[in-house]
Protein backbone atom coordinates (compact mmCIF):
# COMPACT_ATOMS: atom_id res chain seq x y z
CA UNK A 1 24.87 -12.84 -4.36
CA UNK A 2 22.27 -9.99 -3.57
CA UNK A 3 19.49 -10.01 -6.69
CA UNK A 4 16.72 -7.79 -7.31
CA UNK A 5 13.41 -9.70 -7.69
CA UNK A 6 10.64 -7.82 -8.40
CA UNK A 7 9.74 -4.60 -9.16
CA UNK A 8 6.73 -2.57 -7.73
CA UNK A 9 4.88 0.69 -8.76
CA UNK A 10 2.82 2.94 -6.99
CA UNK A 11 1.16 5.96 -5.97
CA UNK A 12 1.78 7.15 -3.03
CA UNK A 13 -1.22 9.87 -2.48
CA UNK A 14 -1.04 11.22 1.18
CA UNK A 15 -5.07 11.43 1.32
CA UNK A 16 -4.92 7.52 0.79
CA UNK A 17 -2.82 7.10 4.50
CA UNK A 18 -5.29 9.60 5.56
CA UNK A 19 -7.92 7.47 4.34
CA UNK A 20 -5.83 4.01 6.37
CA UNK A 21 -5.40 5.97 9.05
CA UNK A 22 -8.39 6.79 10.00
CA UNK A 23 -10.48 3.57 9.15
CA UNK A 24 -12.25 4.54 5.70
CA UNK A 25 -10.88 1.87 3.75
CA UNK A 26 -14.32 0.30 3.44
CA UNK A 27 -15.81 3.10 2.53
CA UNK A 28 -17.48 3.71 -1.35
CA UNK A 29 -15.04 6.19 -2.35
CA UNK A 30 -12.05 3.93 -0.96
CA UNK A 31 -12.82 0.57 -1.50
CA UNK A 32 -12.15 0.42 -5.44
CA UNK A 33 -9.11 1.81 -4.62
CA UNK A 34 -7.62 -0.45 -2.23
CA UNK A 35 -9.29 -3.68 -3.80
CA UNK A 36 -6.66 -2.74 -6.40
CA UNK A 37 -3.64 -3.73 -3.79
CA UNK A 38 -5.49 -6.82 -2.52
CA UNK A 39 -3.10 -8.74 -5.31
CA UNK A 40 -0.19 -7.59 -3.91
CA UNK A 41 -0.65 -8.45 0.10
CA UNK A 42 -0.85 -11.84 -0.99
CA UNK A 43 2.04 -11.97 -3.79
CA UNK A 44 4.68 -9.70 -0.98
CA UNK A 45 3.94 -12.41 1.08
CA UNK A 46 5.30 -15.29 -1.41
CA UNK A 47 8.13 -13.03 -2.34
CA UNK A 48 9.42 -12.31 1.27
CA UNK A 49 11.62 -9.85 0.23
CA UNK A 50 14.72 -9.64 2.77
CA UNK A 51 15.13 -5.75 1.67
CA UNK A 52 12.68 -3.03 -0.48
CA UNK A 53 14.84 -0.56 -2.41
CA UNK A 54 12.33 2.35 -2.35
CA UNK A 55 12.59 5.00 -4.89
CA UNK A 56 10.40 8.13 -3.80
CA UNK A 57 10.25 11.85 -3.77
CA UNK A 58 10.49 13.92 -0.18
CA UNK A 59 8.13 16.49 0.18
CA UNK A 60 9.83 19.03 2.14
CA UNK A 61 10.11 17.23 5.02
CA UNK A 62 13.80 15.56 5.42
CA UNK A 63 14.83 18.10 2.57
CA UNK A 64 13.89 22.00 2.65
CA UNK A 65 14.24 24.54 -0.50
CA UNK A 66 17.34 25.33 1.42
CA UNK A 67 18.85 22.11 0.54
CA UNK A 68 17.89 19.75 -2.29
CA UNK A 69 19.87 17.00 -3.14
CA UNK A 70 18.86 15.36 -6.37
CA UNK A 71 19.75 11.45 -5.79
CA UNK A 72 19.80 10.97 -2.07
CA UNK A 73 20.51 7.57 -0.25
CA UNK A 74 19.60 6.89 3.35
CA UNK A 75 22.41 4.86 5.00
CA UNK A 76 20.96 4.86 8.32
CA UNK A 77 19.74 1.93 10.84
CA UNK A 78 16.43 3.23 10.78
CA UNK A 79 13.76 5.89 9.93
CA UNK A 80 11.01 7.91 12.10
CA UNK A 81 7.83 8.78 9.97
CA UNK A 82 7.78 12.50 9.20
CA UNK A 83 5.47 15.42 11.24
CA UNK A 84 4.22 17.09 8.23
CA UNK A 85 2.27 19.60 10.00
CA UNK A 86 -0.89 16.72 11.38
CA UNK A 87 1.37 14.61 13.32
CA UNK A 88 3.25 11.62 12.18
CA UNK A 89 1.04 8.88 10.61
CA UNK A 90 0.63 5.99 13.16
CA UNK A 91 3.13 3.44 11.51
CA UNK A 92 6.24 1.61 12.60
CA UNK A 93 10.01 3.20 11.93
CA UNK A 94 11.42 1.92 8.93
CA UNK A 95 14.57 -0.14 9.63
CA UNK A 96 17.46 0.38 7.22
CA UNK A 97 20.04 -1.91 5.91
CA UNK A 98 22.95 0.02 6.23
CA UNK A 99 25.34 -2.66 5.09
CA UNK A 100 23.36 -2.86 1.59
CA UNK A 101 22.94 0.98 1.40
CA UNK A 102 26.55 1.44 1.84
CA UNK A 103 27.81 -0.97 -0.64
CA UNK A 104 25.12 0.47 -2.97
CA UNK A 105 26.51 4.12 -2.50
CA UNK A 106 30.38 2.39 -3.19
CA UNK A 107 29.18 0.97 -6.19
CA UNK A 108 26.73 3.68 -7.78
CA UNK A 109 28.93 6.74 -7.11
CA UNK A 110 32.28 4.58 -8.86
CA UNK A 111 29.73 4.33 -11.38
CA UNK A 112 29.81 8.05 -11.83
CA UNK A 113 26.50 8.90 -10.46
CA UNK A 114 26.59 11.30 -8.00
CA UNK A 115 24.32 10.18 -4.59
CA UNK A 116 24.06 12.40 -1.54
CA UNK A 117 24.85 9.88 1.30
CA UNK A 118 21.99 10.45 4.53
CA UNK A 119 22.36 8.92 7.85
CA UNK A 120 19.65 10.32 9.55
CA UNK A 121 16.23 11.88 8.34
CA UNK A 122 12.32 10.89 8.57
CA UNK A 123 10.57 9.64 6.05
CA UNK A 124 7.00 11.28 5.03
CA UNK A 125 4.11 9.80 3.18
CA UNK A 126 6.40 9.49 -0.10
CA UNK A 127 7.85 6.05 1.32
CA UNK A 128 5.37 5.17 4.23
CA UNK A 129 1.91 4.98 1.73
CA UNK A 130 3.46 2.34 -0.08
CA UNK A 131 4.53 0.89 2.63
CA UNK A 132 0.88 0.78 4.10
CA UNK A 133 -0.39 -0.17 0.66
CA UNK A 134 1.19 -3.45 0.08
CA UNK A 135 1.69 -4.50 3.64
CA UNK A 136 -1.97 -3.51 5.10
CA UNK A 137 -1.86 -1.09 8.19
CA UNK A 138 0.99 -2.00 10.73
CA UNK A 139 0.78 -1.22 14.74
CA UNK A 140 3.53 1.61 15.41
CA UNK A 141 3.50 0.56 18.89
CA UNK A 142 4.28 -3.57 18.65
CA UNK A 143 4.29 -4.19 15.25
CA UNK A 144 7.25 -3.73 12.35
CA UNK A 145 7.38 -3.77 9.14
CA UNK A 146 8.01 -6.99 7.72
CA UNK A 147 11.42 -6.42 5.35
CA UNK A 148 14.18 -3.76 5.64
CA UNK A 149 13.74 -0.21 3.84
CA UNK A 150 16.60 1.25 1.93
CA UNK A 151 15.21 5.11 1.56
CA UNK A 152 16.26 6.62 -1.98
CA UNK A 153 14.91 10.18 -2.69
CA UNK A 154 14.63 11.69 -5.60
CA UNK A 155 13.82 15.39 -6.25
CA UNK A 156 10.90 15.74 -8.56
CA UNK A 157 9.56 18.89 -6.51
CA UNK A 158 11.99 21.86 -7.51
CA UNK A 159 13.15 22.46 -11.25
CA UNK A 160 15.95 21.21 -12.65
CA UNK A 161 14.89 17.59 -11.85
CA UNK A 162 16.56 14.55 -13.50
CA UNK A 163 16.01 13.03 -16.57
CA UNK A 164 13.90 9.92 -17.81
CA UNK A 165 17.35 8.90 -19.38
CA UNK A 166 19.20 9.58 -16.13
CA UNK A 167 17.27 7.81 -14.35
CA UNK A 168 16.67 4.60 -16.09
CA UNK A 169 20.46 4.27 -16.43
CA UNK A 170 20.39 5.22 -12.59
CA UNK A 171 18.27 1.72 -12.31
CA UNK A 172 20.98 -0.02 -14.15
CA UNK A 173 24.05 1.06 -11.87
CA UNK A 174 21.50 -0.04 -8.64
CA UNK A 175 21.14 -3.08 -10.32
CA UNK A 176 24.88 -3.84 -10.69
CA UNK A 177 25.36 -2.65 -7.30
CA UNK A 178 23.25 -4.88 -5.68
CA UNK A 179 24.51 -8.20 -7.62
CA UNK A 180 27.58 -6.76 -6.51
CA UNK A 181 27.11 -7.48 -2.71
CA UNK A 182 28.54 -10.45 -1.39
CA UNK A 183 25.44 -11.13 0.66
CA UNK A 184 22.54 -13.59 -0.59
CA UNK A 185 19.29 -11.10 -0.44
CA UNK A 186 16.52 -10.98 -2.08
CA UNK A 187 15.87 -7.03 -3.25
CA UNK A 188 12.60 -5.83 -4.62
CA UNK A 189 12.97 -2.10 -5.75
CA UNK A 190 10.08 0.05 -5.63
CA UNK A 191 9.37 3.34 -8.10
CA UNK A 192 6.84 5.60 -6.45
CA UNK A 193 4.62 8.94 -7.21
CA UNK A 194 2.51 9.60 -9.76
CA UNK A 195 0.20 9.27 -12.22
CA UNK A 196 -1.07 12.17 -13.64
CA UNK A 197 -2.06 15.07 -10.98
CA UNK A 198 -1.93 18.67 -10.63
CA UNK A 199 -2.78 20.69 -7.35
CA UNK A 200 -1.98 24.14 -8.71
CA UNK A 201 -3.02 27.02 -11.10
CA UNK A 202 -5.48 26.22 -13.99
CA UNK A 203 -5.52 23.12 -14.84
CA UNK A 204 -5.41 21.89 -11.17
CA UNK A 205 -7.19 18.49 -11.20
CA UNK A 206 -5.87 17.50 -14.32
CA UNK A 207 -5.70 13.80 -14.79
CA UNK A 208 -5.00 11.91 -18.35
CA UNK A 209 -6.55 8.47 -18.24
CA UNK A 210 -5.14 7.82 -22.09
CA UNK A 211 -1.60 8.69 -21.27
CA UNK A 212 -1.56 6.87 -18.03
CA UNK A 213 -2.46 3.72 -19.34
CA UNK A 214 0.28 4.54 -22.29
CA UNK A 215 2.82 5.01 -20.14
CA UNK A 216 2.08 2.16 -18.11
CA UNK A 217 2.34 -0.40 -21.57
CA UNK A 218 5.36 1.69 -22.46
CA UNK A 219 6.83 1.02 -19.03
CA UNK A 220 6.47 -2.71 -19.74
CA UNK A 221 7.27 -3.01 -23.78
CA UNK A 222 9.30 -0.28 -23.96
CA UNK A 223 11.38 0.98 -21.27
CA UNK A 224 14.58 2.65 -23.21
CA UNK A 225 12.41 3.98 -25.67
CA UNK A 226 9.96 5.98 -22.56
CA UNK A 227 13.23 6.91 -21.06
CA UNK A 228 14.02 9.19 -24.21
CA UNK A 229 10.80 11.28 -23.55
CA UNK A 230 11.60 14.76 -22.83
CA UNK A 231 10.30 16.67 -19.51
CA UNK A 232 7.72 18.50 -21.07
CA UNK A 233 5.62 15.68 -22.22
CA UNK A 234 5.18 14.71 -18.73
CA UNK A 235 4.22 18.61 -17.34
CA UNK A 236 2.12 18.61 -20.88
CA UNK A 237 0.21 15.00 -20.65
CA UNK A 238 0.27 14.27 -16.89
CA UNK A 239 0.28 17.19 -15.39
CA UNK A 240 3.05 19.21 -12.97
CA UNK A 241 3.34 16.57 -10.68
CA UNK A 242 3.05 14.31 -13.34
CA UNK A 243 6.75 14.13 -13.35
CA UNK A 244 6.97 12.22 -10.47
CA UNK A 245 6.90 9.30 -12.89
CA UNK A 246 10.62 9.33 -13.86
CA UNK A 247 11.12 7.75 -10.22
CA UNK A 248 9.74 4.64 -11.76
CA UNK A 249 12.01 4.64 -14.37
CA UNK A 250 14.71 4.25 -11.42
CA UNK A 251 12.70 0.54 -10.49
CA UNK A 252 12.38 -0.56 -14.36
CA UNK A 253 15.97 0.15 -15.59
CA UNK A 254 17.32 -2.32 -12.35
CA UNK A 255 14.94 -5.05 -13.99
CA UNK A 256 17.12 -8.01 -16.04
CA UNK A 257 15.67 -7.81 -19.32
CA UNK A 258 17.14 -4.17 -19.53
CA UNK A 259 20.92 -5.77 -19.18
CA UNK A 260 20.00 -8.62 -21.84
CA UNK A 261 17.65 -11.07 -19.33
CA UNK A 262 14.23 -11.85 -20.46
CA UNK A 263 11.12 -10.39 -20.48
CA UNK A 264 9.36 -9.80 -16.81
CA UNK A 265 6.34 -11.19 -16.04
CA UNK A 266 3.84 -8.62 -15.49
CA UNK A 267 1.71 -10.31 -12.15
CA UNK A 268 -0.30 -7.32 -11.59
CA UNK A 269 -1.64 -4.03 -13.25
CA UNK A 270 -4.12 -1.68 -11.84
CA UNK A 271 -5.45 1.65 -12.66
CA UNK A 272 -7.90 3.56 -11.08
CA UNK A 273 -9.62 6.90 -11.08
CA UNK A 274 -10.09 9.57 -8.84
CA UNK A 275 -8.21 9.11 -5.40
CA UNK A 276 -8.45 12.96 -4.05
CA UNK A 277 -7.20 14.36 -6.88
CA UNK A 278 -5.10 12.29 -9.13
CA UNK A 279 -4.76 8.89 -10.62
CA UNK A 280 -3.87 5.48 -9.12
CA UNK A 281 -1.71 3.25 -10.58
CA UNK A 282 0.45 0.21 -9.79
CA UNK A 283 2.08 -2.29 -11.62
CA UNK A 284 4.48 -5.73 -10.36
CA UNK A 285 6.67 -6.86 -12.14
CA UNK A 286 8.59 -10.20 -11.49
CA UNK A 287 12.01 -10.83 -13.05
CA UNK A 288 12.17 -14.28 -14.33
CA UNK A 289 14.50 -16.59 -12.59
């Protein structure tokens, strides 16, 4: 059968593809920040995950104000990288596992969740940065990424958003869904966005170093007790784009230890403050065979 792994969090700042992009890894402002992911390159390339379940938050690119889905699963063979007003950033498409993705959306919506089915849209920085992070840059024009993308998107961006609650219980129907699939794959599943940020009004800027780092320990000890905690915490603590961090409730509710397994082993956690204007963290977790 198809089993999930791992588990990997991230940011997924757009000024740190900028910052790939355009060759400034190296520099002093950048170079803390990406010595943080050097961890990963090497462990994704142990894992060799067959397919990345990718949990991340559009930014009004695929999705308008004129249409906002709140659980939406891209079914598609693959995925362009999203104009958002500079040009696309110079990456590879993502290629899809429809098969997977379809079984997935079977599964999930029996399960009474209700997932807005996409064959076709680009993906922006949300799911590429990631991408970029853990993989190292990619050439668009003969290279690939190395694995198969399934694109989940959650909105975070226009109010009413899901719950914690929802959405760790969310993880657990993915979860089912992919032991479900009569195929043997190894699935990591990825929660993205975050930590604490604000880019608007007066407390623009904002970022919570003490409330990062407790979500983060919650996220590990305590993951049906962090899934209680209302909305407003999150706008009150981390900020209005704080709440991006209920996506990574998505990634720790598929984890075994939630359905009775044991414990995951935590391989790596890093924190790190500023990148533009929020918070950087990222956190693997391995599910113990």
């Amino acid at each position: 059968m198809a089993r999930i792994t791992a588990s990997v969090y991230t940011s997924h700042v757009p000024a740190i593809g900028a910052a790939l992009d355009l060759g400034k890894a190296q520099e002093p402002y950048w170079q803390p920040v990406f010595a943080g992911y050097d961890y990963g390159k090497e462990w994704i390339k142990e894992q060799k995950p067959d397919v990345i379940f990718l949990v991340y938050n559009d930014h009004a690119t695929a999705f308008s104000l004129d249409f906002i889905p709140t659980f939406a699963i891209g079914t598609g063979a693959e995925y362009q990288p999203a104009d958002e007003g500079w040009g696309p950033r110079p990456v590879p498409k993502v290629i899809g596992h429809p098969q997977l993705a379809a079984h997935i959306a079977q599964s999930v919506i029996q399960d009474d969740f209700d997932l807005t089915i996409v064959n076709k849209m680009d993906v922006d920085h949300g799911l590429t940065v990631p991408l970029s992070l853990m993989f190292g840059q990619q050439d668009p024009q003969h290279g690939a990424w190395p694995c198969a993308v399934i694109p989940f998107a959650v909105n975070v961006v226009q109010y009413p958003v899901p719950s914690g609650r929802r959405c760790f219980q969310l993880g657990q129907a993915i979860r089912r869904a992919v032991e479900s699939f009569d195929g043997d794959l190894n699935v990591q599943i990825w929660g993205t966005g975050g930590m604490s940020h604000q880019l608007q009004g007066p407390r623009a800027g904002l970022i919570n170093k003490e409330w990062d780092n407790a979500f983060l320990d919650r996220l590990i000890a305590d993951p049906a007790g962090l899934a209680q905690l209302p909305h407003i915490d999150y706008v009150r603590e981390a900020g209005s784009e704080g709440i991006e961090l209920v996506m990574w409730l998505i990634a720790r509710g598929a984890m075994s230890d939630v359905a009775g397994g044991p414990a995951p082993e935590v391989k790596q956690r890093f924190y790190h403050v500023p990148a533009s204007n929020t918070a950087v963290g990222h956190l693997i977790l391995e599910n113990k065979q």
